[in-house]
Protein backbone atom coordinates (compact mmCIF):
# COMPACT_ATOMS: atom_id res chain seq x y z
CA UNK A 1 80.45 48.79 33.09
CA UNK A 2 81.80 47.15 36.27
CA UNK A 3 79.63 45.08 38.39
CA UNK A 4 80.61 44.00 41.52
CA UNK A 5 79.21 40.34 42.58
CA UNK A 6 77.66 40.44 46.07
CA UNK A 7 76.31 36.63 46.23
CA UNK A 8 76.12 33.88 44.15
CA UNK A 9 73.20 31.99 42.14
CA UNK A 10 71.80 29.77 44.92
CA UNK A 11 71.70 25.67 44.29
CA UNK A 12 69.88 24.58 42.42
CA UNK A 13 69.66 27.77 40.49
CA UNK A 14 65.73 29.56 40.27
CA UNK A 15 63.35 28.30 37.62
CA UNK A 16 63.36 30.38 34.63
CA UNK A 17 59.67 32.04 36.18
CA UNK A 18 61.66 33.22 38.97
CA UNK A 19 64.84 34.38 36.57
CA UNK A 20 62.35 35.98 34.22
CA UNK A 21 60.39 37.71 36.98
CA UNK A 22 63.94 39.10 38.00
CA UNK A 23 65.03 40.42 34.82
CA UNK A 24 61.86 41.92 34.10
CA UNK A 25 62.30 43.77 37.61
CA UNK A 26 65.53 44.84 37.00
CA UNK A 27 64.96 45.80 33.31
CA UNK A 28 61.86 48.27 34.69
CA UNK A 29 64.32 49.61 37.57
CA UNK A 30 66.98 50.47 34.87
CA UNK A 31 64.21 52.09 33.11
CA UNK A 32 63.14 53.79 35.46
CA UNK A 33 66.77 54.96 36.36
CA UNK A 34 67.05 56.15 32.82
CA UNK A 35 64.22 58.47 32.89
CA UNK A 36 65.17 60.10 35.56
CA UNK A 37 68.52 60.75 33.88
CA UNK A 38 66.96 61.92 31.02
CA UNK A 39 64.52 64.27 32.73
CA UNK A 40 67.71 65.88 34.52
CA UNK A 41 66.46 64.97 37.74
CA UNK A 42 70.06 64.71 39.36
CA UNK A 43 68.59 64.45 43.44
CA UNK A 44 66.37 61.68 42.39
CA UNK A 45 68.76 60.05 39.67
CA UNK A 46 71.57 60.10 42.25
CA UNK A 47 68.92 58.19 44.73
CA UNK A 48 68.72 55.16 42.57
CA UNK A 49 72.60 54.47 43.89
CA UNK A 50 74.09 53.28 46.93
CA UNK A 51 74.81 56.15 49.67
CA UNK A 52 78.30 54.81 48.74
CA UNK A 53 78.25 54.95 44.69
CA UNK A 54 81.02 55.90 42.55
CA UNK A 55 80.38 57.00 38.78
CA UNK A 56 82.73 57.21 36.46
CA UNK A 57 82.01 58.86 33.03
CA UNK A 58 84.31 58.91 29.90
CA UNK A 59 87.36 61.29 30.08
CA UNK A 60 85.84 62.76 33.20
CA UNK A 61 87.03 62.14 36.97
CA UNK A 62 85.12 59.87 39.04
CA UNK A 63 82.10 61.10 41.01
CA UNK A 64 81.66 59.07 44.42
CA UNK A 65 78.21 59.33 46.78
CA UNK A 66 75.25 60.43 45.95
CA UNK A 67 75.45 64.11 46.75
CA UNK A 68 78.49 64.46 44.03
CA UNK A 69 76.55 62.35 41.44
CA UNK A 70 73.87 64.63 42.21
CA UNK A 71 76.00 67.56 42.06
CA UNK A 72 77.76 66.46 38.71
CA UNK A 73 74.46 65.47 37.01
CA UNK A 74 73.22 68.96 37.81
CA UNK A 75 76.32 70.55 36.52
CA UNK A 76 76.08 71.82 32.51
CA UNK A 77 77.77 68.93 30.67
CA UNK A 78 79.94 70.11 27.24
CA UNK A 79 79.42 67.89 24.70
CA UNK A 80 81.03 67.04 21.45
CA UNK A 81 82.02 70.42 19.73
CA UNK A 82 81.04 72.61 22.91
CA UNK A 83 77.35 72.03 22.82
CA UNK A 84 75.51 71.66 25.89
CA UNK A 85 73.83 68.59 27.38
């Protein structure tokens, strides 16, 4: 996984109530995200990314904006041995 860093930690850095409170928010959003993933919910899925995303999956080409996420998500995925995702 890439992540890009869009600002840094301000100083003095939060307390660890305000850190906490922020990984529990982002630990529920990435929930969240992964449901929607697993329920095959591609439109919705795709939402949880930047109008200007790019997703790149394993041996596959990259997918970039929403729409193609959406599009690709949707799509039948072969797994190992042919079966179907």
């Amino acid at each position: 996984m890439t992540i890009e860093v869009l600002r840094t930690l301000p100083n003095p850095p939060p307390s660890q109530e305000a850190f906490g409170a922020l990984y529990a928010t982002i630990q529920q959003f990435y929930a969240h995200q992964m449901q929607l993933f697993d329920d095959h919910d591609a439109e919705r899925w795709a939402g949880t990314f930047t109008e200007d995303a790019v997703f790149c999956r394993a041996h596959a080409r990259p997918a970039g904006a929403r729409p193609c996420l959406a599009r690709g998500e949707r799509a039948p995925q072969q797994g190992p041995a042919g079966a179907q995702r």
